[in-house]
PDB file of N, CA and C in Angstrom:
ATOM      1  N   UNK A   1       2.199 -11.964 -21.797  1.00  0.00           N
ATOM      2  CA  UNK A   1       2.712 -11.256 -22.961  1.00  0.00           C
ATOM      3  C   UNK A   1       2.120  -9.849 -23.015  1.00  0.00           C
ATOM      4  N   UNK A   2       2.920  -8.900 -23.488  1.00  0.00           N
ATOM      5  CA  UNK A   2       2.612  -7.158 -23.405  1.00  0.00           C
ATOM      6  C   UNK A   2       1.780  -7.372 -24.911  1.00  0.00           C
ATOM      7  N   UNK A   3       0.846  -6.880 -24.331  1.00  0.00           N
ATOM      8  CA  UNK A   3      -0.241  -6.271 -25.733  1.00  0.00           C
ATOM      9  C   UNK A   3       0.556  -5.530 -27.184  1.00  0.00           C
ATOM     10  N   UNK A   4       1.949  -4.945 -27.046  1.00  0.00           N
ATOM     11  CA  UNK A   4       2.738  -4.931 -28.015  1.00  0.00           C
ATOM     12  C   UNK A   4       4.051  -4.486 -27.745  1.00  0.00           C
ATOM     13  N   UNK A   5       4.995  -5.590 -28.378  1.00  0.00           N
ATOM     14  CA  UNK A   5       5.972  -5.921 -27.828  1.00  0.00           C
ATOM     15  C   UNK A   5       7.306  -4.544 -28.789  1.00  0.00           C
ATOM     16  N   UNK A   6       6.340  -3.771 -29.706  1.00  0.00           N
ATOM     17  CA  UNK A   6       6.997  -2.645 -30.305  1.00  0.00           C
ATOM     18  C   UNK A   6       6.372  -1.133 -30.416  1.00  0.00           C
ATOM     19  N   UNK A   7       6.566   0.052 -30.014  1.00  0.00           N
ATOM     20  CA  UNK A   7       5.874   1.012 -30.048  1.00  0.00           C
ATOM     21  C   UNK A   7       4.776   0.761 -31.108  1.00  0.00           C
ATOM     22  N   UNK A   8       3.328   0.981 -31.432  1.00  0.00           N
ATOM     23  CA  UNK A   8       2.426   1.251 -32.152  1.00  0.00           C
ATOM     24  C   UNK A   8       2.351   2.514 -33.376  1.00  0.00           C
ATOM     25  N   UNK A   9       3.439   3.730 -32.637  1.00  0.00           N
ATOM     26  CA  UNK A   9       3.496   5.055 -33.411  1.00  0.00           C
ATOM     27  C   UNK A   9       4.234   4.578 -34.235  1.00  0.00           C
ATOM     28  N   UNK A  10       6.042   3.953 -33.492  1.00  0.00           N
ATOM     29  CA  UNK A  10       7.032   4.437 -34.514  1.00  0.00           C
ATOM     30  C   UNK A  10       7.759   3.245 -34.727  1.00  0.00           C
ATOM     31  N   UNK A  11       7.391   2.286 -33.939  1.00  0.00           N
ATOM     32  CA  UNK A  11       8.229   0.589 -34.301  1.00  0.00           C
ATOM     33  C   UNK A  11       9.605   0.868 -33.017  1.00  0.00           C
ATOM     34  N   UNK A  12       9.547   1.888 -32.226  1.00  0.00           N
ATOM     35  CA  UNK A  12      10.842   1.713 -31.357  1.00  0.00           C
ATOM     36  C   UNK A  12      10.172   0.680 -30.419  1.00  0.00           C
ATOM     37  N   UNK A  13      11.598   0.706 -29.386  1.00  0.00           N
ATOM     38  CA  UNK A  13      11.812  -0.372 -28.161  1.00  0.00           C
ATOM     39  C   UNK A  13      11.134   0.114 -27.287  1.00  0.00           C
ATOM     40  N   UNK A  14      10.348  -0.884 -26.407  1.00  0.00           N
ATOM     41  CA  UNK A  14       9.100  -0.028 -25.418  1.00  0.00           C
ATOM     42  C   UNK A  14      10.347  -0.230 -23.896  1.00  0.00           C
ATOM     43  N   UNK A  15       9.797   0.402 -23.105  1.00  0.00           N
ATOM     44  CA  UNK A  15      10.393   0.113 -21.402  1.00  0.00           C
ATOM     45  C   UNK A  15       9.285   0.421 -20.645  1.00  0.00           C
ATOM     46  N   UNK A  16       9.098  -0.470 -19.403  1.00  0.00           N
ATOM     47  CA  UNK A  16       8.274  -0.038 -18.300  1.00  0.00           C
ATOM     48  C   UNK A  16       9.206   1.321 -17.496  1.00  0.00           C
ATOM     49  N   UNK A  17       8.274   2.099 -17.418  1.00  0.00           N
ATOM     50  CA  UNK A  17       8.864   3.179 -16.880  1.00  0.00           C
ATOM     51  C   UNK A  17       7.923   3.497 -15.836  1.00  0.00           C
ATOM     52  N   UNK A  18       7.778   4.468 -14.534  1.00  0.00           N
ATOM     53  CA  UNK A  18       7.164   5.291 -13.541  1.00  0.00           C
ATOM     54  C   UNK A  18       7.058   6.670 -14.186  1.00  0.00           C
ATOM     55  N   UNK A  19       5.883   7.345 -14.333  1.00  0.00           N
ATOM     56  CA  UNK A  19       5.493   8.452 -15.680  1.00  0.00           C
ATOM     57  C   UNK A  19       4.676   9.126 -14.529  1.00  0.00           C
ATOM     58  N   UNK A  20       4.517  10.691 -14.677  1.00  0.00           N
ATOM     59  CA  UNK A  20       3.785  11.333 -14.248  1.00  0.00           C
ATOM     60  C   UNK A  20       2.803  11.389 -15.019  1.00  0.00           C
ATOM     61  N   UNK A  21       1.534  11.586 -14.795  1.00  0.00           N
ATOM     62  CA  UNK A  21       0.460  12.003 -15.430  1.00  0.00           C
ATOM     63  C   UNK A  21      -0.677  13.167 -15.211  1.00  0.00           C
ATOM     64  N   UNK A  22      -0.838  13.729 -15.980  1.00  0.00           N
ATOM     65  CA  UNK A  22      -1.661  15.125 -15.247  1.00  0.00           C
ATOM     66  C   UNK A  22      -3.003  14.945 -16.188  1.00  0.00           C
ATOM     67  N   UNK A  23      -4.080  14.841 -15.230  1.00  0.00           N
ATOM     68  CA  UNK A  23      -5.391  14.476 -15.079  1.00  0.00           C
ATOM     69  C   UNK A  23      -6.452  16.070 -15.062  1.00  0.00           C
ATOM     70  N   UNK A  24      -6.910  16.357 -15.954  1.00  0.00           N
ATOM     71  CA  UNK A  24      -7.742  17.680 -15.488  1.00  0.00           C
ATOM     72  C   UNK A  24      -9.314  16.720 -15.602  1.00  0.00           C
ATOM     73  N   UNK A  25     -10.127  17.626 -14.473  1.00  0.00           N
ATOM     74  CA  UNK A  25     -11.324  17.227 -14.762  1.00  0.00           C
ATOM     75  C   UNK A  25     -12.203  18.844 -14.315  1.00  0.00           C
ATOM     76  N   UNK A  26     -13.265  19.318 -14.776  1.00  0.00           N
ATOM     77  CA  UNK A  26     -13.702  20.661 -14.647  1.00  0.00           C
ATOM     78  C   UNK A  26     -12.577  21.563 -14.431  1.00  0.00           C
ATOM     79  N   UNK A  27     -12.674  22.225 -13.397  1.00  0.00           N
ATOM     80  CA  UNK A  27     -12.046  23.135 -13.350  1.00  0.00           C
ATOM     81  C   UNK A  27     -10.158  22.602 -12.448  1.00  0.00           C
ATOM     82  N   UNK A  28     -10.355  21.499 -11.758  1.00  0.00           N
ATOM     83  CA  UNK A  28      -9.128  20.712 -11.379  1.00  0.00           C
ATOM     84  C   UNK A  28      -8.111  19.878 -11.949  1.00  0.00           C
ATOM     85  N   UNK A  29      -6.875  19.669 -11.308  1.00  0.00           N
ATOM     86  CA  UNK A  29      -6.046  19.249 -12.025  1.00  0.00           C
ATOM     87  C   UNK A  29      -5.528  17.943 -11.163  1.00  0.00           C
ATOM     88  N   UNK A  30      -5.035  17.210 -11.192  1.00  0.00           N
ATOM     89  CA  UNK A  30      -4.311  16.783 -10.264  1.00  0.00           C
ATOM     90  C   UNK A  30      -2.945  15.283 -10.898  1.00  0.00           C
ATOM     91  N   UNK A  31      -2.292  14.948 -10.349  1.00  0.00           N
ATOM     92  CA  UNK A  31      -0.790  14.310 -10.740  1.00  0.00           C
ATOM     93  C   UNK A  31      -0.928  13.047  -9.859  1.00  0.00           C
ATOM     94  N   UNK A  32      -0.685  11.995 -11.012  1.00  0.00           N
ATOM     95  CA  UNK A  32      -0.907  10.898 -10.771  1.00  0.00           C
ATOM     96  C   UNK A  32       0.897  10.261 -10.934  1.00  0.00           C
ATOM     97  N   UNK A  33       1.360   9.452  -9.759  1.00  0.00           N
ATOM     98  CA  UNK A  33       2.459   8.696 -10.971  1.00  0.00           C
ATOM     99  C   UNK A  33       2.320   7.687 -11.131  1.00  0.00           C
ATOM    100  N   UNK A  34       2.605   6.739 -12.197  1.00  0.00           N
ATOM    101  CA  UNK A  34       1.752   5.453 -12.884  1.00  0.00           C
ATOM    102  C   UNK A  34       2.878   5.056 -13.555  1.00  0.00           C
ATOM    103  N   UNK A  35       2.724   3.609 -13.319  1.00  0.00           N
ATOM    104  CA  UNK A  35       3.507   3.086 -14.735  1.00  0.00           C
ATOM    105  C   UNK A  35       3.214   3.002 -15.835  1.00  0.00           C
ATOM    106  N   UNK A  36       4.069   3.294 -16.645  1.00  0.00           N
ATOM    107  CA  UNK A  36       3.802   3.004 -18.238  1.00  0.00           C
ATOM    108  C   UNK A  36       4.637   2.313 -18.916  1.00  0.00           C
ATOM    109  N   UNK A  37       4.178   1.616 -19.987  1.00  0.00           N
ATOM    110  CA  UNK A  37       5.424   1.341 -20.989  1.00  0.00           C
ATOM    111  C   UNK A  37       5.861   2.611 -22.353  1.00  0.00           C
ATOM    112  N   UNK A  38       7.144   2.862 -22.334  1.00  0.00           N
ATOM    113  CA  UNK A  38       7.327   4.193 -22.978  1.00  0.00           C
ATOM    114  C   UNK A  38       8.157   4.121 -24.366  1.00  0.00           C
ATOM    115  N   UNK A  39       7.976   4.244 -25.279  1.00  0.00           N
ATOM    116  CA  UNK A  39       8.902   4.143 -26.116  1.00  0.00           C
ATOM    117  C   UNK A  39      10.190   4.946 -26.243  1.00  0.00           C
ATOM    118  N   UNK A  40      10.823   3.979 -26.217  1.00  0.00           N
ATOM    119  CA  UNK A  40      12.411   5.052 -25.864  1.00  0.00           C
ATOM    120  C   UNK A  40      12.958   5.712 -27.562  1.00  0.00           C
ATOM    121  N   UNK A  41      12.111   5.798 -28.482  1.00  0.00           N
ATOM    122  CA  UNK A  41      12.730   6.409 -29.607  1.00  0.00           C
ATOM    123  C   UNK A  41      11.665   7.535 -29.446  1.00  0.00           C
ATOM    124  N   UNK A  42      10.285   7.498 -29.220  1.00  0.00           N
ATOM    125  CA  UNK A  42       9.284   8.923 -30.146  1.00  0.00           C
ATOM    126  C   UNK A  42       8.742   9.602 -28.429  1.00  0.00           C
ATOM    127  N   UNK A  43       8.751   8.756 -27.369  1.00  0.00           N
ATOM    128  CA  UNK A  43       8.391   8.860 -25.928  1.00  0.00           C
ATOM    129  C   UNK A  43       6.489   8.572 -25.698  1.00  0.00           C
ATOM    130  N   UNK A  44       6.434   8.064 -26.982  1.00  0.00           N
ATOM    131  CA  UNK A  44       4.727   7.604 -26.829  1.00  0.00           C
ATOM    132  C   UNK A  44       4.741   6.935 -25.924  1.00  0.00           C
ATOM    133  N   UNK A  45       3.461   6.727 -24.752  1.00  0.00           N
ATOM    134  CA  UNK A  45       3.027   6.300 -23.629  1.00  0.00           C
ATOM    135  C   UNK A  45       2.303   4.907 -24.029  1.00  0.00           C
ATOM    136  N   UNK A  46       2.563   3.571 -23.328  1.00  0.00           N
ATOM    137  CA  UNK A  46       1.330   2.818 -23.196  1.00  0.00           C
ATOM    138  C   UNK A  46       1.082   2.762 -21.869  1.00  0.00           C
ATOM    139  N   UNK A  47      -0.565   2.628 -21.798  1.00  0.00           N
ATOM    140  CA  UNK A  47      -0.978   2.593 -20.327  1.00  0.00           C
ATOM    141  C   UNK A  47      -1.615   1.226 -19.853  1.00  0.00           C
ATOM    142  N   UNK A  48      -2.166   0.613 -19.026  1.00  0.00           N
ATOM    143  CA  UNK A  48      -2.669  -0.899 -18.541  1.00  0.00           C
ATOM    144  C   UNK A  48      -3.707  -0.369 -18.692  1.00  0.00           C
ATOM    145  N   UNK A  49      -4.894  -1.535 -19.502  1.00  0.00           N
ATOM    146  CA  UNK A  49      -6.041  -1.032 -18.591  1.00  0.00           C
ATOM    147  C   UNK A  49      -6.722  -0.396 -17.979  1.00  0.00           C
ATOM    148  N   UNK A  50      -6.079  -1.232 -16.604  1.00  0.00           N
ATOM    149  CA  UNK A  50      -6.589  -0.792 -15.255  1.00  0.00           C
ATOM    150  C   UNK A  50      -5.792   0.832 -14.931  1.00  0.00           C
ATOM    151  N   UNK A  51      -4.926   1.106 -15.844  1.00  0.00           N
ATOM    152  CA  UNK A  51      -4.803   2.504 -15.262  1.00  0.00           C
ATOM    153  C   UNK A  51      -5.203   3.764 -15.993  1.00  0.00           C
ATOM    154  N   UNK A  52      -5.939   2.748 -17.384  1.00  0.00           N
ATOM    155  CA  UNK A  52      -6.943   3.644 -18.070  1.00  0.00           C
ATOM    156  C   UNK A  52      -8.090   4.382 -17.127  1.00  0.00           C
ATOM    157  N   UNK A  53      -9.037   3.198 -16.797  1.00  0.00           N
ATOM    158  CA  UNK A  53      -9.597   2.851 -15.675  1.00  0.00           C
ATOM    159  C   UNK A  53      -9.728   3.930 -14.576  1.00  0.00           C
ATOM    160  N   UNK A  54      -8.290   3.772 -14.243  1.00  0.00           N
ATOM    161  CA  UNK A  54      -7.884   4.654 -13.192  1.00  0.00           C
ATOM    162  C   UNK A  54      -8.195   6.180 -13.119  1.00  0.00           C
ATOM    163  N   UNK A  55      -7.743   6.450 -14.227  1.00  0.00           N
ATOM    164  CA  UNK A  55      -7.621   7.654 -14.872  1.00  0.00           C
ATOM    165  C   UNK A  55      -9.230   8.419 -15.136  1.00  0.00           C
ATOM    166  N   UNK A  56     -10.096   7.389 -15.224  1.00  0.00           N
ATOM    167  CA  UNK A  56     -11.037   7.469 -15.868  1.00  0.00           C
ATOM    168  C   UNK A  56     -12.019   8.130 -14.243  1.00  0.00           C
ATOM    169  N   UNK A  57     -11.801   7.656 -13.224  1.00  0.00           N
ATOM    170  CA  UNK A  57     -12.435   7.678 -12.238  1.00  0.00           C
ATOM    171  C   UNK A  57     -11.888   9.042 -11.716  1.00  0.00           C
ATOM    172  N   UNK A  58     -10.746   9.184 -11.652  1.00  0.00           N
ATOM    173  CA  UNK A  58     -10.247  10.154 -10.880  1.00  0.00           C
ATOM    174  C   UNK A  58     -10.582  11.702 -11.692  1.00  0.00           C
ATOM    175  N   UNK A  59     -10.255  11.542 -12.794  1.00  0.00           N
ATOM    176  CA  UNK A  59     -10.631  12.735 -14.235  1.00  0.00           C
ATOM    177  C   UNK A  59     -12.531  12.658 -13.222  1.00  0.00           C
ATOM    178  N   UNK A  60     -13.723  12.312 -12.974  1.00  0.00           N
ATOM    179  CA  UNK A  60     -14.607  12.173 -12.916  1.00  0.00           C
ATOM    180  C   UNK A  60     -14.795  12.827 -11.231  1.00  0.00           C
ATOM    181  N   UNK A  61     -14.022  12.147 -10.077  1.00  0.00           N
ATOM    182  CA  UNK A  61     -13.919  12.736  -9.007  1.00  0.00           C
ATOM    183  C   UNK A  61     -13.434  14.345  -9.277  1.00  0.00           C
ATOM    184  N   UNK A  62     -12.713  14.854 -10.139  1.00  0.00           N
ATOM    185  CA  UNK A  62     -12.558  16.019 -10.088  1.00  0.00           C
ATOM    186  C   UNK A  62     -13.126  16.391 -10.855  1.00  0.00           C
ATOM    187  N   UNK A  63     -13.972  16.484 -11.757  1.00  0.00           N
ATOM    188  CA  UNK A  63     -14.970  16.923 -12.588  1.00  0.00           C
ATOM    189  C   UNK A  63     -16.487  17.276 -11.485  1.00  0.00           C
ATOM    190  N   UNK A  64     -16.536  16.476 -10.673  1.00  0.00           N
ATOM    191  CA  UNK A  64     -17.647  16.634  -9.405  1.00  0.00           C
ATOM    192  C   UNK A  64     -17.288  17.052  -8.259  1.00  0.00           C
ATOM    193  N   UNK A  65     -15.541  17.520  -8.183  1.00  0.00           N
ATOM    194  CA  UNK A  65     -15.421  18.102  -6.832  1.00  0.00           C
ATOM    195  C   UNK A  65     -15.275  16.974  -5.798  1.00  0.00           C
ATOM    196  N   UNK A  66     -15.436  15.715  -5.850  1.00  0.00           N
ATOM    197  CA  UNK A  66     -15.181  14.378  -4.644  1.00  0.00           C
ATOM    198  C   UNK A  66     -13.576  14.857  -4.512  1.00  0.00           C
ATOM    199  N   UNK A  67     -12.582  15.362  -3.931  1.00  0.00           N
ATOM    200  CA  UNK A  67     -11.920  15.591  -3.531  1.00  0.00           C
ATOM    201  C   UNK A  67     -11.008  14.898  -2.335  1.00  0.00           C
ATOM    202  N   UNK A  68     -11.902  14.055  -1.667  1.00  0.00           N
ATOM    203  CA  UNK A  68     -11.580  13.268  -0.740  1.00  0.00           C
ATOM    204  C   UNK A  68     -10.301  12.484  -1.064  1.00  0.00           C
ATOM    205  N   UNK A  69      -9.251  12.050  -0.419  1.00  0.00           N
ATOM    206  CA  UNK A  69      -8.166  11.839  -0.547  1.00  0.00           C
ATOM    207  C   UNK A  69      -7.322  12.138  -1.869  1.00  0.00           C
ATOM    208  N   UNK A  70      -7.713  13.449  -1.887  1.00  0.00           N
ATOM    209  CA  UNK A  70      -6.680  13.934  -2.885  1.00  0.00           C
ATOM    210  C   UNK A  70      -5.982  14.826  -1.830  1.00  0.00           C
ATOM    211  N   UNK A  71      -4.387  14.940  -2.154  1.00  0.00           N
ATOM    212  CA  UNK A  71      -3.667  16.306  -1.441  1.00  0.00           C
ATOM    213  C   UNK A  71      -3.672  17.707  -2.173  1.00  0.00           C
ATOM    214  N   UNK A  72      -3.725  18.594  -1.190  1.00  0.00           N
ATOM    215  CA  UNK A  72      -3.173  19.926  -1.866  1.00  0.00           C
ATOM    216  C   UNK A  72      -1.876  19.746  -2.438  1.00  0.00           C
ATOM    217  N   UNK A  73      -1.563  20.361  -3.962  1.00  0.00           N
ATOM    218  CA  UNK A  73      -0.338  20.856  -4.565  1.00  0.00           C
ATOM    219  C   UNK A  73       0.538  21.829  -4.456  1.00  0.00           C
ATOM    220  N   UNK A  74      -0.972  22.555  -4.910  1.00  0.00           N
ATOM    221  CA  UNK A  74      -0.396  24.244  -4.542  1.00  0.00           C
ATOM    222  C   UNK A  74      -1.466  24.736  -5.460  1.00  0.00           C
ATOM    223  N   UNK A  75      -0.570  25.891  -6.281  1.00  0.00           N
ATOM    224  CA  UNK A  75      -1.596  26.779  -7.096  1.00  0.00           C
ATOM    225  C   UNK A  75      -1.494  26.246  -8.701  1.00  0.00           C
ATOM    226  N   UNK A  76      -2.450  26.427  -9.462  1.00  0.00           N
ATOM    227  CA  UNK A  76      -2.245  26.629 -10.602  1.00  0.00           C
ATOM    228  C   UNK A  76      -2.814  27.784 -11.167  1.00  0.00           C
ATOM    229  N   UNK A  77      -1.503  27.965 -12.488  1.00  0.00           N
ATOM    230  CA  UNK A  77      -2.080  29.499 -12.753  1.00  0.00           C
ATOM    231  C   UNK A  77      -2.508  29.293 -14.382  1.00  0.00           C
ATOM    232  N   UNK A  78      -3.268  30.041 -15.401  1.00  0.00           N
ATOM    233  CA  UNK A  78      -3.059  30.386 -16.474  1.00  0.00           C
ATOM    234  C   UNK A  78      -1.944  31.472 -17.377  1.00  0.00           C
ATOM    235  N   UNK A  79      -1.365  31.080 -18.221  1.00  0.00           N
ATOM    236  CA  UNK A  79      -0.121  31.592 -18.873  1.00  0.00           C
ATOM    237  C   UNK A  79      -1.349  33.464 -19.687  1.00  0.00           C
ATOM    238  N   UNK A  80      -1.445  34.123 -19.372  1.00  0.00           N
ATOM    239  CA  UNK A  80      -2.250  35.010 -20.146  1.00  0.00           C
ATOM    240  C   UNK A  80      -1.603  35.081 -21.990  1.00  0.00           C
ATOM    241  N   UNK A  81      -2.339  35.307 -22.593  1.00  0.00           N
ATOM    242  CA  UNK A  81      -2.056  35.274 -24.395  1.00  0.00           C
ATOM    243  C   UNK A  81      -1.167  36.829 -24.244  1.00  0.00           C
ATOM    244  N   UNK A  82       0.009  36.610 -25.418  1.00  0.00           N
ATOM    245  CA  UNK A  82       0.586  37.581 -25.041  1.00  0.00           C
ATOM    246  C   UNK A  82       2.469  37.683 -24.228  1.00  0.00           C
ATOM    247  N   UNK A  83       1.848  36.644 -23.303  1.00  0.00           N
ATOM    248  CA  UNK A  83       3.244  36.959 -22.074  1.00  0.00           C
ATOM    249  C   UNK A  83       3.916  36.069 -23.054  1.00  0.00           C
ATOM    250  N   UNK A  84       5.542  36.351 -22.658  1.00  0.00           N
ATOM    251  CA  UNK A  84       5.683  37.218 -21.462  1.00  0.00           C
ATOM    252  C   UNK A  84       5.783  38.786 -22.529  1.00  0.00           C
ATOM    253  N   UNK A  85       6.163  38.903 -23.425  1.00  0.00           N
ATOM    254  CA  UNK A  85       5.531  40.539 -24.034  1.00  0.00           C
ATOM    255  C   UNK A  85       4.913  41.403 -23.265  1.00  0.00           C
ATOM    256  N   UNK A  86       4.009  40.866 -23.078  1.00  0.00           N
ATOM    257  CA  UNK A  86       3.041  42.074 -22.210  1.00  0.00           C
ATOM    258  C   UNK A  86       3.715  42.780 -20.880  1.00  0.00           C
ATOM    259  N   UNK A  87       4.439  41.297 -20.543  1.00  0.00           N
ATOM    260  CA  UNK A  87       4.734  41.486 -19.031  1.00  0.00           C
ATOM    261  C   UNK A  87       6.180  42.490 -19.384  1.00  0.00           C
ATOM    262  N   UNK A  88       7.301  42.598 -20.235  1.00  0.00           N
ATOM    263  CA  UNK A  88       7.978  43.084 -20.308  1.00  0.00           C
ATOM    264  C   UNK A  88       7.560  44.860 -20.871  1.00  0.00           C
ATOM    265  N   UNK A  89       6.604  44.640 -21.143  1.00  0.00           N
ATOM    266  CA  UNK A  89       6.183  45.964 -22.127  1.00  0.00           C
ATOM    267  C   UNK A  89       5.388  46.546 -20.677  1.00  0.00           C
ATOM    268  N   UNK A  90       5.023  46.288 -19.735  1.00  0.00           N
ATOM    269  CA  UNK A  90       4.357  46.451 -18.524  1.00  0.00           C
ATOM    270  C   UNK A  90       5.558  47.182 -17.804  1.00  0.00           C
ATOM    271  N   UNK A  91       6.608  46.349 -17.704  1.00  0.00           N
ATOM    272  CA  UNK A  91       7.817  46.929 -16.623  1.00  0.00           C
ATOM    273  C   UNK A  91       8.550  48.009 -17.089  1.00  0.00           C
ATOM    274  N   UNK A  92       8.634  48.296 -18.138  1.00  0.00           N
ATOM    275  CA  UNK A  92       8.909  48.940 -18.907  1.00  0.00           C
ATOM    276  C   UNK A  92       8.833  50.373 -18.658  1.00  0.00           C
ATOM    277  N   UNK A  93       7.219  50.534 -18.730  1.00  0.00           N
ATOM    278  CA  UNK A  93       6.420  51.844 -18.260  1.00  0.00           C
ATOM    279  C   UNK A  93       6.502  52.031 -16.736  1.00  0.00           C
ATOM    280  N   UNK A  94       6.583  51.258 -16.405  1.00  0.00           N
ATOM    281  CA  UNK A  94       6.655  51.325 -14.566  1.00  0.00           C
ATOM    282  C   UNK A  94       7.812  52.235 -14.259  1.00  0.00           C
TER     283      UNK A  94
END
């Protein structure tokens, strides 16, 4: 039996779904995909456990840099305060 057989937020219908998840730990990020059960009315997440768990270890490997079988993504950037304004008020003068 599922620990609850109705969303917890909003009383909708739950579904097992395959969910991305994005994990930061220090200065890293990295994308997990996991199952969840999802509520199909508000999109609140439930997670297992074990993929609390999961989550819990990996958030910790990248908080210390253990990196080991993780893949490269690519880049991540910060959005600067401002954009895109700035960036249009930039081209502007150019």
């Amino acid at each position: 039996m599922k620990p609850f057989e109705k969303c917890p937020v909003c009383g909708g219908e739950l579904k097992e779904k395959e969910v991305e998840k994005l994990l930061r730990g220090g200065k890293n990020t990295a994308v997990l995909r996991v199952n969840a059960e999802v509520c199909l009315h508000c999109g609140e997440r439930l997670y297992a456990e074990e993929t609390v768990r999961l989550f819990e270890k990996v958030r910790n490997k990248l908080k210390y840099q253990e990196l080991s079988g993780f893949q490269p993504l690519g880049q991540s950037f910060k959005v600067e305060d401002g954009w895109p304004n700035t960036y249009k008020a930039s081209r502007c003068q150019g």
